[in-house]
Structure formats: C-alpha cells, structure tokens
Protein backbone atom coordinates (compact mmCIF):
# COMPACT_ATOMS: atom_id res chain seq x y z
CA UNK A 1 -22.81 8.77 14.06
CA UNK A 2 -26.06 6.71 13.68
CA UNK A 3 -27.87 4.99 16.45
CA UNK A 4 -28.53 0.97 15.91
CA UNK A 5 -30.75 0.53 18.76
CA UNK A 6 -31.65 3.05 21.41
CA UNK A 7 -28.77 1.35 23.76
CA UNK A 8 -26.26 2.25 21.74
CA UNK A 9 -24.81 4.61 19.08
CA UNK A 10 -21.87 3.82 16.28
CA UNK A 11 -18.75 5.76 15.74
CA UNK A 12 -16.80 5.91 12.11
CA UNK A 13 -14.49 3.15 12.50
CA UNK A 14 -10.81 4.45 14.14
CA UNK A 15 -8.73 1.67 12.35
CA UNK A 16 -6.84 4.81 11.52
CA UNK A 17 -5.47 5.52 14.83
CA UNK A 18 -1.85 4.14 15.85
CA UNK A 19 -1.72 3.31 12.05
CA UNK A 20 1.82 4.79 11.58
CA UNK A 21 2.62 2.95 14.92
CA UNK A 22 3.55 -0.45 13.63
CA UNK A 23 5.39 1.15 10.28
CA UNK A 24 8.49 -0.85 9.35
CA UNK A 25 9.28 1.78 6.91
CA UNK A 26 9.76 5.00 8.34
CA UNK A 27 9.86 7.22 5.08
CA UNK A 28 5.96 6.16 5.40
CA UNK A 29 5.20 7.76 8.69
CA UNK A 30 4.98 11.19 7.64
CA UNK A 31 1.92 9.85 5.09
CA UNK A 32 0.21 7.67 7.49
CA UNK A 33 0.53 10.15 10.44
CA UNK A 34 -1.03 13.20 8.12
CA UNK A 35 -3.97 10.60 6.97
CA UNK A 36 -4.62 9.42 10.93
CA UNK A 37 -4.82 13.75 11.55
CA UNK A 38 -7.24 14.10 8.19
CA UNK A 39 -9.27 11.44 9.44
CA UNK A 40 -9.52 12.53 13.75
CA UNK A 41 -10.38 15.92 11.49
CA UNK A 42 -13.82 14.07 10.10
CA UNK A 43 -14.39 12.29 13.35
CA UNK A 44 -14.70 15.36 15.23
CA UNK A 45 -17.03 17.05 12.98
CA UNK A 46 -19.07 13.08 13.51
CA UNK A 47 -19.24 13.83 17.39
CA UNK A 48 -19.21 17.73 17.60
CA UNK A 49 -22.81 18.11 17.89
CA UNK A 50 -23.02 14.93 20.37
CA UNK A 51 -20.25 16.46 22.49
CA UNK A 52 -21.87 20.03 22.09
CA UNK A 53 -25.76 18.88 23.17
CA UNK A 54 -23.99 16.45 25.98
CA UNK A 55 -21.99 19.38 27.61
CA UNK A 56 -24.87 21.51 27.34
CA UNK A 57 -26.92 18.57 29.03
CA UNK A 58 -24.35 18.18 31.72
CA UNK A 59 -23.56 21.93 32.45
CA UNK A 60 -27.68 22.25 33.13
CA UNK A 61 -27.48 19.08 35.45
CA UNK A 62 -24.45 19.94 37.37
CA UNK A 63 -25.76 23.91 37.87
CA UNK A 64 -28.96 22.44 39.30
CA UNK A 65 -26.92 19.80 41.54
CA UNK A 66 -24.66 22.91 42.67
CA UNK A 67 -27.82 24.78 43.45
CA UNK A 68 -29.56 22.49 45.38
CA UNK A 69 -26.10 21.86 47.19
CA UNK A 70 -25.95 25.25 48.22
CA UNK A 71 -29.39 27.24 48.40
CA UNK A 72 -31.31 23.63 48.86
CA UNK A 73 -33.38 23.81 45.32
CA UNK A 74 -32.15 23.85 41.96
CA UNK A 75 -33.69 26.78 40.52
CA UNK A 76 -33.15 29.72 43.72
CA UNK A 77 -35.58 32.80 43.37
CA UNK A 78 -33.40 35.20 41.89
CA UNK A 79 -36.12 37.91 42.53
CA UNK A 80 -35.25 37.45 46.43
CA UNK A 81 -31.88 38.73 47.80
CA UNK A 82 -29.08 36.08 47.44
CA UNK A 83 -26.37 35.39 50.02
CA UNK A 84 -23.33 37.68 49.06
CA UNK A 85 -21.04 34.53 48.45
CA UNK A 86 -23.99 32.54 46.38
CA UNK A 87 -22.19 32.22 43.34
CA UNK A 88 -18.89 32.00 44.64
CA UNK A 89 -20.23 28.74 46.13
CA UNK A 90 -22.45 27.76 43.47
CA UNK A 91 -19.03 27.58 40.96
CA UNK A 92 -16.99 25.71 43.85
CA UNK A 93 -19.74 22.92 43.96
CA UNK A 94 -20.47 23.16 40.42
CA UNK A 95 -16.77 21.96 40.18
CA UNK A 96 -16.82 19.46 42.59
CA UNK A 97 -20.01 17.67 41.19
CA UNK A 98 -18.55 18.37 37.27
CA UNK A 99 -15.48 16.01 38.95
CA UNK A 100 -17.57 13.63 40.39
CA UNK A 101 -19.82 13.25 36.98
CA UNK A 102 -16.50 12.41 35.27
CA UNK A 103 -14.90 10.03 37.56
CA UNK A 104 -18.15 8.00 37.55
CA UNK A 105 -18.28 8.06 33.55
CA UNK A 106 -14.55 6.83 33.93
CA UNK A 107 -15.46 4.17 36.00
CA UNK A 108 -18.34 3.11 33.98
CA UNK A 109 -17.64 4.32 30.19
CA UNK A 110 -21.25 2.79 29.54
CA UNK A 111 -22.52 5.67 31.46
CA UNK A 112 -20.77 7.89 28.82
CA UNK A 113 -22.14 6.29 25.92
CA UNK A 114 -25.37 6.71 27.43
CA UNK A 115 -25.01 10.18 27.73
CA UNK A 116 -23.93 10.38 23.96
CA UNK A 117 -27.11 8.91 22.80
CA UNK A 118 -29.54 10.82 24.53
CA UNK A 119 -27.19 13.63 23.30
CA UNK A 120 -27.70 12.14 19.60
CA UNK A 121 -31.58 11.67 20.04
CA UNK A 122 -31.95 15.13 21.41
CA UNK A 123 -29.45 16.60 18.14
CA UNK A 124 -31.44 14.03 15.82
CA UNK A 125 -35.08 15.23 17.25
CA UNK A 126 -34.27 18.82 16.79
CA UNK A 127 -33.07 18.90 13.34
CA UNK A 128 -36.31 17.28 12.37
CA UNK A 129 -38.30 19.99 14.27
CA UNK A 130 -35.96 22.60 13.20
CA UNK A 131 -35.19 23.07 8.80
CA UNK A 132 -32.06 25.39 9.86
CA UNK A 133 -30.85 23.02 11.79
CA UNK A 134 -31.30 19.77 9.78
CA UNK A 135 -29.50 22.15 6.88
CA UNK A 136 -26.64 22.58 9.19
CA UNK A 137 -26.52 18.96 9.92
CA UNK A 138 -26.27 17.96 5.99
CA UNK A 139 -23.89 20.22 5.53
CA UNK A 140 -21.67 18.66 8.38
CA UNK A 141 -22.46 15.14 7.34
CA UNK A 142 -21.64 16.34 3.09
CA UNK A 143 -17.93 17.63 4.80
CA UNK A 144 -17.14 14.28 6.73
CA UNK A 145 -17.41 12.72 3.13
CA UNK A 146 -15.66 15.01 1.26
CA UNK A 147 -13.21 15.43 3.96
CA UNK A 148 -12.44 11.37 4.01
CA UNK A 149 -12.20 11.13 0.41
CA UNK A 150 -9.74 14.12 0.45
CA UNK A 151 -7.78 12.29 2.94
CA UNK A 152 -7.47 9.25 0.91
CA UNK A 153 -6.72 11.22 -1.88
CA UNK A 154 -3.84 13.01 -0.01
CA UNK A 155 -2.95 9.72 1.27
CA UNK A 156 -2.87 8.12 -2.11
CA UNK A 157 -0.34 10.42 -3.85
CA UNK A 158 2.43 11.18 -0.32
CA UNK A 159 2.53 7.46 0.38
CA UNK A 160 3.22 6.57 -3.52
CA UNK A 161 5.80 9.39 -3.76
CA UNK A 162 7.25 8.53 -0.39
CA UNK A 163 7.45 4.79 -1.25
CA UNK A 164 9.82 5.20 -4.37
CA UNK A 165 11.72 7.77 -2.16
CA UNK A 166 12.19 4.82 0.55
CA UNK A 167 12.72 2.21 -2.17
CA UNK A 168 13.61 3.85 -5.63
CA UNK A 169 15.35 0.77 -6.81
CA UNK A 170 12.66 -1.13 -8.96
CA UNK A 171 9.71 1.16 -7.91
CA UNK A 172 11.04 4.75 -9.65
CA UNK A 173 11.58 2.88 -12.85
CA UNK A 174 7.43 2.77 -13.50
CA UNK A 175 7.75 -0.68 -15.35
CA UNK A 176 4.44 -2.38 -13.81
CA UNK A 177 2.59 -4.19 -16.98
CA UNK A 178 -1.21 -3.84 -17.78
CA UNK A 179 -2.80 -6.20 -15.29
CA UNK A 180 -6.23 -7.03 -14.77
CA UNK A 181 -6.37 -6.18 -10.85
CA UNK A 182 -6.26 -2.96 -11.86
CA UNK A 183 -9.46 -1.09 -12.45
CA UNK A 184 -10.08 1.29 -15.26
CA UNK A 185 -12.86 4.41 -14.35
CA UNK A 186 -14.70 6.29 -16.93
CA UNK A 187 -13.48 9.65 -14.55
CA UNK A 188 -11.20 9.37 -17.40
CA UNK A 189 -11.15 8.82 -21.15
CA UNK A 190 -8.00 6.83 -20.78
CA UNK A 191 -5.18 5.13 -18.72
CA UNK A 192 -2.39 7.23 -20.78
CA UNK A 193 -3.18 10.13 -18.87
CA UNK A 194 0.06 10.30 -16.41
CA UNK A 195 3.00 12.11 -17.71
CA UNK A 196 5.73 9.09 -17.77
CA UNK A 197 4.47 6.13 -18.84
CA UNK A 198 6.14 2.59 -18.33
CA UNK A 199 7.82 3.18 -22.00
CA UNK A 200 8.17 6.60 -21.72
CA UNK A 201 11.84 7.36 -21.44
CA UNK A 202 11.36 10.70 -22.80
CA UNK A 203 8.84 11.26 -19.55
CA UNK A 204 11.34 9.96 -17.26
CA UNK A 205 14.19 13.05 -17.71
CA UNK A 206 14.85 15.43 -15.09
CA UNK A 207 15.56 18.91 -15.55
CA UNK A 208 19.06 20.09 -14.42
CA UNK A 209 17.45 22.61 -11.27
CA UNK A 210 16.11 19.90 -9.82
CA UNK A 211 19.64 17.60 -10.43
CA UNK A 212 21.77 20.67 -8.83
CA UNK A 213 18.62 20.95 -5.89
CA UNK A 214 19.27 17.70 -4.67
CA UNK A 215 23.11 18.07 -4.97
CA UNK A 216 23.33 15.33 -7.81
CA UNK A 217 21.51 13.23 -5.30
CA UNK A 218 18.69 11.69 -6.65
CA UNK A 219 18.07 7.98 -5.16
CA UNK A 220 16.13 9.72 -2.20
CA UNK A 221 14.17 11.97 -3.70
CA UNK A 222 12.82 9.82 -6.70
CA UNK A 223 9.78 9.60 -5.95
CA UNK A 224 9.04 13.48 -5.08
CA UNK A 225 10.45 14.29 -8.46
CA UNK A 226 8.05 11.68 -10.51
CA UNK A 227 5.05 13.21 -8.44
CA UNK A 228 5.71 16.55 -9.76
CA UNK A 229 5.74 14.86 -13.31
CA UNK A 230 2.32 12.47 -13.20
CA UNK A 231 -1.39 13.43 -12.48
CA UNK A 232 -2.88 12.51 -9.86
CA UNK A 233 -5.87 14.42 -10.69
CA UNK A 234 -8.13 11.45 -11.21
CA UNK A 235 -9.09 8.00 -9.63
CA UNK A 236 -8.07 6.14 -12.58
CA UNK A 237 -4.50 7.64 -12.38
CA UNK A 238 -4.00 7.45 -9.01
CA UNK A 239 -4.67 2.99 -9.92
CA UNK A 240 -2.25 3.26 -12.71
CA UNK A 241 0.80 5.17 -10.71
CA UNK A 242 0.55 2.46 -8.47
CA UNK A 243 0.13 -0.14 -10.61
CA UNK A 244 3.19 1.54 -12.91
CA UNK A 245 5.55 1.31 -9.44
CA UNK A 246 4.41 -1.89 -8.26
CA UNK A 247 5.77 -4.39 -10.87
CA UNK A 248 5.47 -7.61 -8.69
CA UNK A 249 4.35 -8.78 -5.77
CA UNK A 250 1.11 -6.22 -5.59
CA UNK A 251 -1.76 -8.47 -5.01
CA UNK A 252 -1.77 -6.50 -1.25
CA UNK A 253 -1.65 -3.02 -3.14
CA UNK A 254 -4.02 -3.42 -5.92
CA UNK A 255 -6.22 -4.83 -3.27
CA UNK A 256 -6.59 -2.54 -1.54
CA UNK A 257 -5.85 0.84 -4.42
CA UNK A 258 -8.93 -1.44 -6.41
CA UNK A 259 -11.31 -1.74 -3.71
CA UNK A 260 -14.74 -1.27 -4.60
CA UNK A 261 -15.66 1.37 -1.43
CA UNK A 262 -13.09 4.00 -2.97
CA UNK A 263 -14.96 4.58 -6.28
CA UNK A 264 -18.53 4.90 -4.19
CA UNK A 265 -17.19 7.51 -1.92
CA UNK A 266 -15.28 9.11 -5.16
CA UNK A 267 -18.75 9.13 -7.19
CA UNK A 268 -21.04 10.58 -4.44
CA UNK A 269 -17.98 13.09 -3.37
CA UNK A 270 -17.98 14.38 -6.92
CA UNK A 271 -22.03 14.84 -7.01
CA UNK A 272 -22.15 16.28 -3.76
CA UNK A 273 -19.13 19.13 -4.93
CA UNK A 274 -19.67 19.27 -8.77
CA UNK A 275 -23.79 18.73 -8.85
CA UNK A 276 -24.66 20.36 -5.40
CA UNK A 277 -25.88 16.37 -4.61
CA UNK A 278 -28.22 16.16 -6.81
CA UNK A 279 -28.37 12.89 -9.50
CA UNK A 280 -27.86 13.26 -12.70
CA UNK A 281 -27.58 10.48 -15.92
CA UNK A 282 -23.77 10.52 -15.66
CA UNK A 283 -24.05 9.57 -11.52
CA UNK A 284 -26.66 6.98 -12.65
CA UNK A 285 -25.09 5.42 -15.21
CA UNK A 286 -21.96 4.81 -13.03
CA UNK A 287 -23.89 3.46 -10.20
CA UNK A 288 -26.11 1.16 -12.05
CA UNK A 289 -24.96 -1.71 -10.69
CA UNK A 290 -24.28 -0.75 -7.00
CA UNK A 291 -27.35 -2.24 -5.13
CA UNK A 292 -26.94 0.36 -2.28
CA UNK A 293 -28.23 3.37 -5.24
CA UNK A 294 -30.69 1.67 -6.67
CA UNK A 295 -33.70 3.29 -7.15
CA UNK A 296 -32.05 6.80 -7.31
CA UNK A 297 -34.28 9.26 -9.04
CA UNK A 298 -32.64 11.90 -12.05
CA UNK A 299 -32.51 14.97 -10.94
CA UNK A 300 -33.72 14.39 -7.43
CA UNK A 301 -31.23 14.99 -4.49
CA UNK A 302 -29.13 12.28 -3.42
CA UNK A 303 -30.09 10.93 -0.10
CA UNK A 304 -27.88 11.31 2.83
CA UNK A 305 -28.16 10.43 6.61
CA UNK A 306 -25.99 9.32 9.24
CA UNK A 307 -26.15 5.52 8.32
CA UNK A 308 -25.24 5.70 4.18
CA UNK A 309 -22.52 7.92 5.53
CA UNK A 310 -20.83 5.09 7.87
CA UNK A 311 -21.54 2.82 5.07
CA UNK A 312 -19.14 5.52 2.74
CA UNK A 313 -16.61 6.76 5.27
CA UNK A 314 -15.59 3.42 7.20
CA UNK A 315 -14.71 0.78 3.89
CA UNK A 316 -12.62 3.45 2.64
CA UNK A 317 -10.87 4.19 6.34
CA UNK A 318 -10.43 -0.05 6.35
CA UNK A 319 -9.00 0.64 2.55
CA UNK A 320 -6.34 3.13 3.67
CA UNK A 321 -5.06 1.52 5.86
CA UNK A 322 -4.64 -1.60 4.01
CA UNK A 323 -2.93 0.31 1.53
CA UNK A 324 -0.36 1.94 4.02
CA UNK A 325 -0.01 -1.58 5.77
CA UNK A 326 0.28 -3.49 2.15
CA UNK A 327 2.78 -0.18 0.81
CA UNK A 328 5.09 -1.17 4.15
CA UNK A 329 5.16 -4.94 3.48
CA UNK A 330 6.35 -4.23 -0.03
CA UNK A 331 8.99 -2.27 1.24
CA UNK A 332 10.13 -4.28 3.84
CA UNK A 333 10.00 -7.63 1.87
CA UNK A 334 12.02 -5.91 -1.39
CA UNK A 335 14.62 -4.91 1.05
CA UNK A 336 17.85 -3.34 -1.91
C-alpha cells in the first residue's frame, strides 16, 4: 500500500477478483479461481499491518469510550476499588460502541479509509523509528512480489495445460510458427528448451500407463499429459508453449504472455530470491534499458518501498488477467 497524498492511500489493483466470473470456458475456472486465491493471498499480506495498527487503534478508542460510558472517564483508577460488575459492563458497552464504530464506517466507507491511513502513517512512522521493524516490513513487501510472480507463474502453466484439455483439437498439436510477437529472454540460452517441439514427433508420444490411465481417452486430458512433457521452468518457455499452442489468431495471447511488466517482476523476483536483492552485472545488464532502474548501483541493494512495489505487482495482475480473458476468447471463438 503506498499513500499518494495524506487523504488517501492505494491498494494493489483487484482486477483479479470475479475474474473466473465471466469465463465462457469452464475447463478455465479452476486456473483463474486458484490465481484470484494466490493473489487475495498477496493482498492480505499488503493490508495486514494496516488492519493490525487500525484494530489496535480502534480497540484503544472504543475501551476508552466504554470507560467513560460506564465509570465517567476513560482511564478509571484501578488503584481504587472498582464496582463488582465494572468489567462486565465495560465489555457490554465496549460492544455496543465497537457496533456503532462499524455501522458509521458502513455508512461512510470514507471514514474507513481514513482510518487506514492514519493506520499506514502510524505503521510507516514506526518502521523508520524502529530497524526491526522496517526489516519486517521488507521482508513482507519482498513476499508480495515473489508471491505475485509465483501466481502468474502457476497461472501461466494450469491455464495453458487446461486450455488444450478444453480445446485439444488444433492447440495439443504444438504447430505455432516462430513469430515475432513472441519475446526471446536471455533466462535462457535458447527457445529449444521444451521437450516437444512443433517438429518434434518423437516428443509428442505417450507412454502406454498414461494411455491405459485415461482409459484410451486422451482428447481431455491432452493438455495435462504435454505439461508433464515441456518445461516450464523458465520465462522464455513459458512464451514459447504458448506461442507453440496458439497457431492463429493470438495477437490477444501474445499480448498479453509478451507484456513488458512480466519480465520486470521476473528479473527483480529472481534478485530478490537468487542474490538476496542485491544488483549484480547480470541484473544490470538486463535492465539497461528500463528507465524505472536506472541508476542502479553494482553490488548495492536493490531499492524497494511500497510505491516500486505497486508499480511491479499491479501491470502484471492487469497481465493475468488479460491472458485468462484472451485464453477464453480463443476458446470460445475456435469452437470444434
């Protein structure tokens, strides 16, 4: 979360949610549904310390409105002898005012977003006051982008696996040419990497266990068994699986498979996992050209706050589901 102005705050976009909704195709739902839960994962770990401070922040209000309700001041002398039902009355009111508090924020959801910011600017001040702290807060913001890139990766390989088991008719056969919407990535020394290429017949057998498995019935389960048979182990494969099963019509899919945002959040996942975030030649080599890391210094860690890590997570969110809505469309407009 990262505050634009001190009236309001900015959540990671939730294009993600209801994306499975609106599926023509429902072999897809199981992919898009698991990708909306990866991604509500990330945007709870984005508000857990808001929510955390705000309930904290509320609970201390509401105890001193239940006090003052009850004894008539908000912090009673607990040195003096209390009332033998104080407490039982203090939690009744504290209940009653806790209900009140949230019928007004329902009323007026402004009131909640207020809350949430002077939640965030209390979280933000103490993790520059506190060093533990701010280290727990990088380590929560280095998860939310390893986290989304995992569930794009996840994404990536069910919803190419379940699209050939929807439509295996054209799609299982791999025969997509070499096209130039289709980005190479030096994560990889070359594009011949998968198992079954678009000539490889050889590739393309399946052993009898899996034959006598599916009962000699493989049109629905094409795509499972080719996953089992390519990498997806790299960025560059993941592009040319989908550009191997998408022989026409893919402008929508290599669109959105191609975008720009996915090999940013893939470069900076990999230094923050493999390189413990901090640059190296490789990282700045690759990212020469991205005017959002220039300047980056060798060997000096990569810097991360709140606002370059909306500027990672949401493109790729928008990517995803471009790529699940584009996937559909295919299906549905390819109809056997």
């Amino acid at each position: 979360m990262k505050v634009t102005d001190r009236n309001k705050f900015v959540e990671i976009d939730q294009s993600y949610q209801g994306c499975a909704a609106t599926l023509k195709t429902p072999g897809l739902v199981a992919a898009a549904t698991a990708f909306a839960s990866n991604m509500h994962r990330v945007w709870c770990m984005d508000m857990y310390g808001i929510e955390l401070v705000r309930h904290w922040s509320d609970a201390n209000h509401v105890f001193q409105q239940a006090n003052i309700r009850v004894a008539g001041h908000p912090r009673p002398d607990l040195n003096s002898e209390l009332p033998a039902d104080f407490f039982d009355k203090q939690s009744a009111a504290a209940l009653e005012i806790q209900a009140e508090l949230d019928k007004r924020r329902a009323d007026n959801p402004d009131e909640l977003k207020f809350a949430q910011l002077m939640a965030w600017v209390s979280a933000d001040t103490t993790t520059k006051l506190n060093p533990a702290a701010q280290t727990a807060a990088d380590a929560i913001l280095d998860a939310r982008l390893t986290g989304t890139w995992t569930a794009f990766e996840v994404l990536a390989g069910d919803l190419w696996a379940d699209a050939i088991n929807c439509h295996p008719n054209g799609l299982s056969e791999l025969k997509g040419k070499k096209r130039g919407t289709v980005k190479g990535n030096d994560d990889s020394n070359s594009l011949d990497g998968l198992g079954v290429g678009a000539d490889d017949d050889e590739g393309k057998t399946v052993p009898l266990k899996l034959i006598q498995k599916y009962k000699f019935n493989l049109a629905a389960h094409m795509g499972t068994i080719l996953r089992a048979k390519l990498s997806f182990d790299s960025l560059v494969r993941v592009r040319d699986a989908y550009r191997r099963a998408f022989y026409d019509d893919y402008r929508d899919v290599d669109a959105a498979i191609n975008d720009d945002a996915i090999d940013k959040l893939f470069l900076v996942r990999n230094l923050i996992v493999h390189k413990a975030g901090i640059v190296d030649e490789m990282f700045a080599r690759r990212t020469r050209s991205v005017p959002e890391f220039a300047g980056l210094e060798i060997d000096k860690p990569f810097p991360r706050d709140e606002s370059k890590a909306i500027a990672l997570i949401d493109p790729v969110i928008r990517s995803s589901v471009r790529l699940i809505s584009a996937v559909d469309d295919w299906i549905a407009n390819h109809a056997d």
